[in-house]
PDB file of N, CA and C in Angstrom:
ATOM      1  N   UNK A   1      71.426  -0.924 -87.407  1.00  0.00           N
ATOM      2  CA  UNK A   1      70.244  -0.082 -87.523  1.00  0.00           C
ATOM      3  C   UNK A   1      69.124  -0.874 -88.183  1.00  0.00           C
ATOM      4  N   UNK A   2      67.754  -0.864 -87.633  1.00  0.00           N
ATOM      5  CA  UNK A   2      66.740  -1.636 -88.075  1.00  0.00           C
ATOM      6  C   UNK A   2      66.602  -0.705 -89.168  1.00  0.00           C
ATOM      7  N   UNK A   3      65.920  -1.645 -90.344  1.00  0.00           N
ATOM      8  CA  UNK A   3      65.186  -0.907 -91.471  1.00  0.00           C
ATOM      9  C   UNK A   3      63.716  -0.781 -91.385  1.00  0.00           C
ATOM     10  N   UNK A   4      62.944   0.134 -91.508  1.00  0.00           N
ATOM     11  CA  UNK A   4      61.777   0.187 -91.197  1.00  0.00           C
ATOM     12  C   UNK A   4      60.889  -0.410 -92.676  1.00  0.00           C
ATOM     13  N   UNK A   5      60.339  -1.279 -92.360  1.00  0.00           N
ATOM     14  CA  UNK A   5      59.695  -1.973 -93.889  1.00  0.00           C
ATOM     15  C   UNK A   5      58.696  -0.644 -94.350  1.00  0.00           C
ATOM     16  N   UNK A   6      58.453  -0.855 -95.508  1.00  0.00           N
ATOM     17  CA  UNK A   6      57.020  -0.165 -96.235  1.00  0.00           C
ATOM     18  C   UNK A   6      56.779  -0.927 -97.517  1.00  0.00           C
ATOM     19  N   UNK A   7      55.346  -0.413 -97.178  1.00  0.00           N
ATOM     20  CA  UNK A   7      54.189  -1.302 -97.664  1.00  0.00           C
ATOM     21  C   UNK A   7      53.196  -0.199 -98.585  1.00  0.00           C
ATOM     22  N   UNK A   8      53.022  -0.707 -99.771  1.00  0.00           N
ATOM     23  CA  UNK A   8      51.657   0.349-100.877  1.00  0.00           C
ATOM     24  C   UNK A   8      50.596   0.106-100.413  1.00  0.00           C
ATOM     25  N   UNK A   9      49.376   1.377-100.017  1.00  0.00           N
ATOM     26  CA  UNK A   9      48.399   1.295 -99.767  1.00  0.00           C
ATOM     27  C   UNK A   9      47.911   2.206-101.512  1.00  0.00           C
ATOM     28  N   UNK A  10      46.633   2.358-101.245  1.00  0.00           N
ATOM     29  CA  UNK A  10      46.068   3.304-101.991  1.00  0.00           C
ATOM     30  C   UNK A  10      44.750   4.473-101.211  1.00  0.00           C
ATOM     31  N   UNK A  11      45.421   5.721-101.601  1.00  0.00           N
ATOM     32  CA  UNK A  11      44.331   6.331-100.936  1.00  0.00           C
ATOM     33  C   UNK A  11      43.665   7.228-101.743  1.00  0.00           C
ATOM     34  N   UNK A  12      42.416   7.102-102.074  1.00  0.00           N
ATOM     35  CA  UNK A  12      41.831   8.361-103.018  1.00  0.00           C
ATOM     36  C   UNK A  12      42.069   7.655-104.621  1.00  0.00           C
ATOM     37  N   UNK A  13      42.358   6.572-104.917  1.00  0.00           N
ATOM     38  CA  UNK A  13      43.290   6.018-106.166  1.00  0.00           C
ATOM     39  C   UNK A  13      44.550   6.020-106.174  1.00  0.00           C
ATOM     40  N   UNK A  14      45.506   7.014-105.208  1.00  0.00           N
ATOM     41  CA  UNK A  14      46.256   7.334-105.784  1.00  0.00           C
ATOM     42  C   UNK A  14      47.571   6.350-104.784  1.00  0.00           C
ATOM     43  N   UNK A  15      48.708   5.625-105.041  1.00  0.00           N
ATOM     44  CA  UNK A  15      49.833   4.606-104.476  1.00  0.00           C
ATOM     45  C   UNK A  15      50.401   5.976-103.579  1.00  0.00           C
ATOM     46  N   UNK A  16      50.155   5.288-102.545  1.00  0.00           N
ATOM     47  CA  UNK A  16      50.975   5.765-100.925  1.00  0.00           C
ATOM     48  C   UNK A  16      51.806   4.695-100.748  1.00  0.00           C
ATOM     49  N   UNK A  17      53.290   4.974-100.202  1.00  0.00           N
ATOM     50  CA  UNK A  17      54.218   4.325 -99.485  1.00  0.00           C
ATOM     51  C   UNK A  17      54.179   4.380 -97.896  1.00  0.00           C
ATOM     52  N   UNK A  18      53.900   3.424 -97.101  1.00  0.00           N
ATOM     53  CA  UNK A  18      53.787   4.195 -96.029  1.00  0.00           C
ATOM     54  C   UNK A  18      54.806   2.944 -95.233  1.00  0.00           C
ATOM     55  N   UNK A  19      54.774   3.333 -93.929  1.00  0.00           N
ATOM     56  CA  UNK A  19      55.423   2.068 -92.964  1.00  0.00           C
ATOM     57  C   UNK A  19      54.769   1.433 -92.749  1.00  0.00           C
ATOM     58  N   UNK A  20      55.259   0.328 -92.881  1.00  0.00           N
ATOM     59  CA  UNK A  20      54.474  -1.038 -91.907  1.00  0.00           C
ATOM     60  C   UNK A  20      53.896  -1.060 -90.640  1.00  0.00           C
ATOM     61  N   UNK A  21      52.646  -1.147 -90.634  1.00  0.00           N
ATOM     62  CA  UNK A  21      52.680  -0.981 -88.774  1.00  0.00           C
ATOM     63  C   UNK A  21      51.129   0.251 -88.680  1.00  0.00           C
ATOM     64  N   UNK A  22      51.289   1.151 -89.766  1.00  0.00           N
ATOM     65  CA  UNK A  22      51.300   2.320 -89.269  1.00  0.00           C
ATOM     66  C   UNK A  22      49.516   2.261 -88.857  1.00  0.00           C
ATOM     67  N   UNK A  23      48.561   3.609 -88.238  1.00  0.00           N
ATOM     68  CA  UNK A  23      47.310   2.916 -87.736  1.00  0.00           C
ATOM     69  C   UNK A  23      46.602   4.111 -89.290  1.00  0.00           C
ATOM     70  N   UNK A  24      45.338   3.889 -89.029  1.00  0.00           N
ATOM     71  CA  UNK A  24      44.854   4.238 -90.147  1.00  0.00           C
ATOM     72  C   UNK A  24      44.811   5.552 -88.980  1.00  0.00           C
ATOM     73  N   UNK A  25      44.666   5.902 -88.270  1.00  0.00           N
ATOM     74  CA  UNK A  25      43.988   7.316 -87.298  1.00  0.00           C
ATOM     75  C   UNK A  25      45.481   7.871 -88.119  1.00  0.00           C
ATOM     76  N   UNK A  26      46.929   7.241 -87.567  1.00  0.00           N
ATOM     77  CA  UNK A  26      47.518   8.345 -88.023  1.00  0.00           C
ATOM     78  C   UNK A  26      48.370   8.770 -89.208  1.00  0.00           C
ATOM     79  N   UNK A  27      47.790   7.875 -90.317  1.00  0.00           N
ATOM     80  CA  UNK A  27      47.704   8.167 -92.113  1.00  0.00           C
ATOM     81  C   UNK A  27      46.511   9.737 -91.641  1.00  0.00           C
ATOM     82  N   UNK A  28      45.704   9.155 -90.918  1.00  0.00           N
ATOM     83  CA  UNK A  28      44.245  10.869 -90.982  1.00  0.00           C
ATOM     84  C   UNK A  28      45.172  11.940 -90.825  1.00  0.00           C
ATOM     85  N   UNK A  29      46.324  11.540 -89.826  1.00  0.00           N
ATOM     86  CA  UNK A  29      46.742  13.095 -89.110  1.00  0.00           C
ATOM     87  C   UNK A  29      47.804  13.444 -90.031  1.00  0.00           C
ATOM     88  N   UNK A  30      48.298  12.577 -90.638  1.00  0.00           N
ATOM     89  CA  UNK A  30      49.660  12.460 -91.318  1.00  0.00           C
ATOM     90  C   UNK A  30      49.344  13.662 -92.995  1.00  0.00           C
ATOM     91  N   UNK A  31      47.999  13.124 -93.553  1.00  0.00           N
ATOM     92  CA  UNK A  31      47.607  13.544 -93.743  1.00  0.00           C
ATOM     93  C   UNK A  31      46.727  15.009 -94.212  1.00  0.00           C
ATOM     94  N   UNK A  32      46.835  15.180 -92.755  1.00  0.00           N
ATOM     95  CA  UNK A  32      45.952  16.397 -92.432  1.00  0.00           C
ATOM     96  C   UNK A  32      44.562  16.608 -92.649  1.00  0.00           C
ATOM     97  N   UNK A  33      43.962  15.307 -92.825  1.00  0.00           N
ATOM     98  CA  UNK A  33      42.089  15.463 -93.179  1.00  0.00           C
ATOM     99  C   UNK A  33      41.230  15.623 -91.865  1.00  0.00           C
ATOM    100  N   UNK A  34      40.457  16.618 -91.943  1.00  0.00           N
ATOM    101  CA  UNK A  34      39.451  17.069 -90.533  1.00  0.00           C
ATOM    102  C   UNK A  34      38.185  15.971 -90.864  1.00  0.00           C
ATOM    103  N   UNK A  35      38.817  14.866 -89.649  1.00  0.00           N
ATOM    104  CA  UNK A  35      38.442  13.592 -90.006  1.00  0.00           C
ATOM    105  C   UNK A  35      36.731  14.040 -89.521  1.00  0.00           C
ATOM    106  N   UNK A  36      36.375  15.186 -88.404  1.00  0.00           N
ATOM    107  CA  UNK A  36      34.916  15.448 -88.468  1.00  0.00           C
ATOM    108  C   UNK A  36      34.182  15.811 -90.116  1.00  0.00           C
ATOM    109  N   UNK A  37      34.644  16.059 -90.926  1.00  0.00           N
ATOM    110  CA  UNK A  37      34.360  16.519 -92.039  1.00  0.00           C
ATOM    111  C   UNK A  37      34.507  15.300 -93.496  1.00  0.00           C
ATOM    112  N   UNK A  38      34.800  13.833 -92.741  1.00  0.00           N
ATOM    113  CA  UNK A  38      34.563  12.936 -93.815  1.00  0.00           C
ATOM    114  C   UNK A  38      34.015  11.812 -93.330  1.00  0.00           C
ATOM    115  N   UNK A  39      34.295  10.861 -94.501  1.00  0.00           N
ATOM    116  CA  UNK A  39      34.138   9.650 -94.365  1.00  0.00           C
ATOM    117  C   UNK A  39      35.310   8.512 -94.667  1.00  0.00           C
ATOM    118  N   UNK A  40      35.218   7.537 -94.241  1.00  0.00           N
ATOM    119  CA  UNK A  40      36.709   6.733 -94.525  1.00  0.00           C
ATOM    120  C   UNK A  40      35.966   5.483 -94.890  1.00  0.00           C
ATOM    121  N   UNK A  41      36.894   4.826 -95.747  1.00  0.00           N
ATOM    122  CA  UNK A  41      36.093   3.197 -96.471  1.00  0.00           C
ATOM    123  C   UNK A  41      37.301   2.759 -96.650  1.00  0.00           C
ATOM    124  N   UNK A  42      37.629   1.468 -95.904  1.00  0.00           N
ATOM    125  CA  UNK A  42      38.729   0.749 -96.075  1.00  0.00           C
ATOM    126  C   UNK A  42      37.865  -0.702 -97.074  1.00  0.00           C
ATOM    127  N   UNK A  43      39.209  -0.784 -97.792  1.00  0.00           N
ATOM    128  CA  UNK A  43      38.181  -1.707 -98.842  1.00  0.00           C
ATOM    129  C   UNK A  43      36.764  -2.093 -98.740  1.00  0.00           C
ATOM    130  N   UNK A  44      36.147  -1.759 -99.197  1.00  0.00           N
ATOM    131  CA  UNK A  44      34.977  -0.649 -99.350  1.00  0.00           C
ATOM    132  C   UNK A  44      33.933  -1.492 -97.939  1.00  0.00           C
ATOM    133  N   UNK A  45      34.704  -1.147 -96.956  1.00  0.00           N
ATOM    134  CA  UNK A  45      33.770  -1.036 -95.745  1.00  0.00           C
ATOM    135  C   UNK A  45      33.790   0.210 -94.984  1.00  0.00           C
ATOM    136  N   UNK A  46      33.177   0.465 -94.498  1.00  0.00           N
ATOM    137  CA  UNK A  46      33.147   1.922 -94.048  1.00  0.00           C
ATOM    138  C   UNK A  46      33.443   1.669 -92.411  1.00  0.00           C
ATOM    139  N   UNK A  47      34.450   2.217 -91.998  1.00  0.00           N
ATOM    140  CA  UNK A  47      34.799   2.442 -90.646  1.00  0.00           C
ATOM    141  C   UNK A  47      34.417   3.250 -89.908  1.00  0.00           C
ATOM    142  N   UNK A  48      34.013   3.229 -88.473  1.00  0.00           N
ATOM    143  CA  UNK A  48      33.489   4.251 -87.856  1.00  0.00           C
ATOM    144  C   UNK A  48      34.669   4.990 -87.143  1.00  0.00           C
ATOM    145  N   UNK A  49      34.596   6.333 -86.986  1.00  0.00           N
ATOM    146  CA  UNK A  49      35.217   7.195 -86.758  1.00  0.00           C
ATOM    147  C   UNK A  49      36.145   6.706 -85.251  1.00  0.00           C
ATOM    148  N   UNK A  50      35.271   6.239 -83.887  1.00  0.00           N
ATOM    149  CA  UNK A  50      35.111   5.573 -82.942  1.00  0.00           C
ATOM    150  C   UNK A  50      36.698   4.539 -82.903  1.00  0.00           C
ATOM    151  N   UNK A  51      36.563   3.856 -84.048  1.00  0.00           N
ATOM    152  CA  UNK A  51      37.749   2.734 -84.652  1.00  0.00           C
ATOM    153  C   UNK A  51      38.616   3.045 -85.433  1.00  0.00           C
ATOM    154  N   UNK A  52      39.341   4.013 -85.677  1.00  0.00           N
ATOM    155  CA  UNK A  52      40.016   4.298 -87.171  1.00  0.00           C
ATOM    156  C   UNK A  52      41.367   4.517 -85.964  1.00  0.00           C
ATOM    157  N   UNK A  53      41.707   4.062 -84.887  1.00  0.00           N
ATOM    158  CA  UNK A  53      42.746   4.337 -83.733  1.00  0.00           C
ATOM    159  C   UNK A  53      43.280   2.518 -84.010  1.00  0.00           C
ATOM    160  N   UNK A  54      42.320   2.191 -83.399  1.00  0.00           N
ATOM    161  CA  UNK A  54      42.680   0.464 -84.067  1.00  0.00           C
ATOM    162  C   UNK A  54      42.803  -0.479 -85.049  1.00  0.00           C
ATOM    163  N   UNK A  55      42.814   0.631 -86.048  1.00  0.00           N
ATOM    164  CA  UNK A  55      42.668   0.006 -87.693  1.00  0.00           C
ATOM    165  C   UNK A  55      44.374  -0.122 -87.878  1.00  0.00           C
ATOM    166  N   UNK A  56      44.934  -1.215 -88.279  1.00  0.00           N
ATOM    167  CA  UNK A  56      46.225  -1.447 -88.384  1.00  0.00           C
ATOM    168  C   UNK A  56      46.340  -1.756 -89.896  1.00  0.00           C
ATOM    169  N   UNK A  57      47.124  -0.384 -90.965  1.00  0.00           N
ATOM    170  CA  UNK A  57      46.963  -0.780 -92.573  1.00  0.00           C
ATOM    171  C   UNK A  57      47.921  -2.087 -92.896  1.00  0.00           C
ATOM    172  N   UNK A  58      47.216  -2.805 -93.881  1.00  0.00           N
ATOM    173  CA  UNK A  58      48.116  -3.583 -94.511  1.00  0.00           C
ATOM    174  C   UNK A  58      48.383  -3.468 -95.884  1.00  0.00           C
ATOM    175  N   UNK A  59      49.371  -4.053 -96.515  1.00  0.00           N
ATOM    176  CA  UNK A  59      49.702  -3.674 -98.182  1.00  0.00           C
ATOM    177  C   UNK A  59      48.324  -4.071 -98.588  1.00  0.00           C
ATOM    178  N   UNK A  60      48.398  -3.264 -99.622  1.00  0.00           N
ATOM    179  CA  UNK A  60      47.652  -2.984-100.406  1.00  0.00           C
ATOM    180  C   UNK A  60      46.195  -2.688-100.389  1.00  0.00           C
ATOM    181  N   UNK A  61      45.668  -2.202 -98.921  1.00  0.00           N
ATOM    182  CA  UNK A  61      44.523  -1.671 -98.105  1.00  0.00           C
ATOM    183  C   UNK A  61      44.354  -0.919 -99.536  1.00  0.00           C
ATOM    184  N   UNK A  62      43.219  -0.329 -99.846  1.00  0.00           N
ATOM    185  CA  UNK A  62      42.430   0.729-100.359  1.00  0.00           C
ATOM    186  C   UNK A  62      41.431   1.168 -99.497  1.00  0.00           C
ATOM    187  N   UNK A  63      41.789   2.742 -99.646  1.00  0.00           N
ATOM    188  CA  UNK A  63      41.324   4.082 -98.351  1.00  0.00           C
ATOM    189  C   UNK A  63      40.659   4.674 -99.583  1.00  0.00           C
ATOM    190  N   UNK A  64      39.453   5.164 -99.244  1.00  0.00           N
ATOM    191  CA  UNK A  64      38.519   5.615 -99.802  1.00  0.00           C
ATOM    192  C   UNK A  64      38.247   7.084 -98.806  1.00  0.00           C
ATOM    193  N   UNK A  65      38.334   8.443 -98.662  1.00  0.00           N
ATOM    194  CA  UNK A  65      38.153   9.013 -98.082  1.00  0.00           C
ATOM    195  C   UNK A  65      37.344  10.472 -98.879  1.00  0.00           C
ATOM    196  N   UNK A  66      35.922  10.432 -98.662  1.00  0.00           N
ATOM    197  CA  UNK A  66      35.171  11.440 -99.012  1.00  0.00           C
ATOM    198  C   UNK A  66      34.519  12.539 -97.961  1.00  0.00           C
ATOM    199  N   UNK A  67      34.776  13.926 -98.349  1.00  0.00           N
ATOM    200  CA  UNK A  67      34.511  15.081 -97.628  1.00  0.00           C
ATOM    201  C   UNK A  67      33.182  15.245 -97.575  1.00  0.00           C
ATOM    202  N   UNK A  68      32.526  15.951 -96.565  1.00  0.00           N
ATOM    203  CA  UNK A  68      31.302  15.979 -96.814  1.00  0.00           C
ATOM    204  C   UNK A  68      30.833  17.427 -97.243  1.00  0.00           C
ATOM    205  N   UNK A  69      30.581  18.328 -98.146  1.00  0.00           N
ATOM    206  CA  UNK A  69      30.243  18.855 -98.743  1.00  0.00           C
ATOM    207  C   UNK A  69      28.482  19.657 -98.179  1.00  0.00           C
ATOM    208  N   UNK A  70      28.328  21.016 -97.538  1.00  0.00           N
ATOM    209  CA  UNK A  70      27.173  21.468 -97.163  1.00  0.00           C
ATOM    210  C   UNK A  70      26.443  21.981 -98.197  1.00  0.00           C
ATOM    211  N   UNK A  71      25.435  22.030 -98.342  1.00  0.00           N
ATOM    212  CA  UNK A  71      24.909  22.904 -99.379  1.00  0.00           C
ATOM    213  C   UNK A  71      22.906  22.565 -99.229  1.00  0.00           C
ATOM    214  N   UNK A  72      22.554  22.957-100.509  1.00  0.00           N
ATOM    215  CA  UNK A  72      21.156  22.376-100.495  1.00  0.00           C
ATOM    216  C   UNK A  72      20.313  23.214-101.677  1.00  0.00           C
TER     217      UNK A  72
END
């Protein structure tokens, strides 16, 4: 039986274990964030929504993910 590796990211500050491999789209779904309703910053670059399917995490990525908030 293969062992599936994992690797620490950080998301929000806080140490995620996740698998090796895994894409950043589906940490979003894994998740559950209504990715229309944020923003995502992989070490502090900001990804477009468009690309977050081809984003492949690596250890120790830092995910920055802020909601966007309506008001005025």
């Amino acid at each position: 039986m293969k062992k599936i590796k994992k690797i620490k990211i950080k998301v929000n500050g806080k140490v995620n274990i996740i698998n090796k491999g895994i894409k950043l789209s589906n940490l979003i779904k894994r998740l559950k964030i209504p990715i229309k309703k944020v923003a995502i910053e992989l070490n502090q670059e900001i990804i477009e929504k468009k690309n977050i399917d081809r984003v492949v995490l690596k250890k120790n990525d830092q995910i920055e993910i802020v909601h966007f908030i309506g008001g005025g």
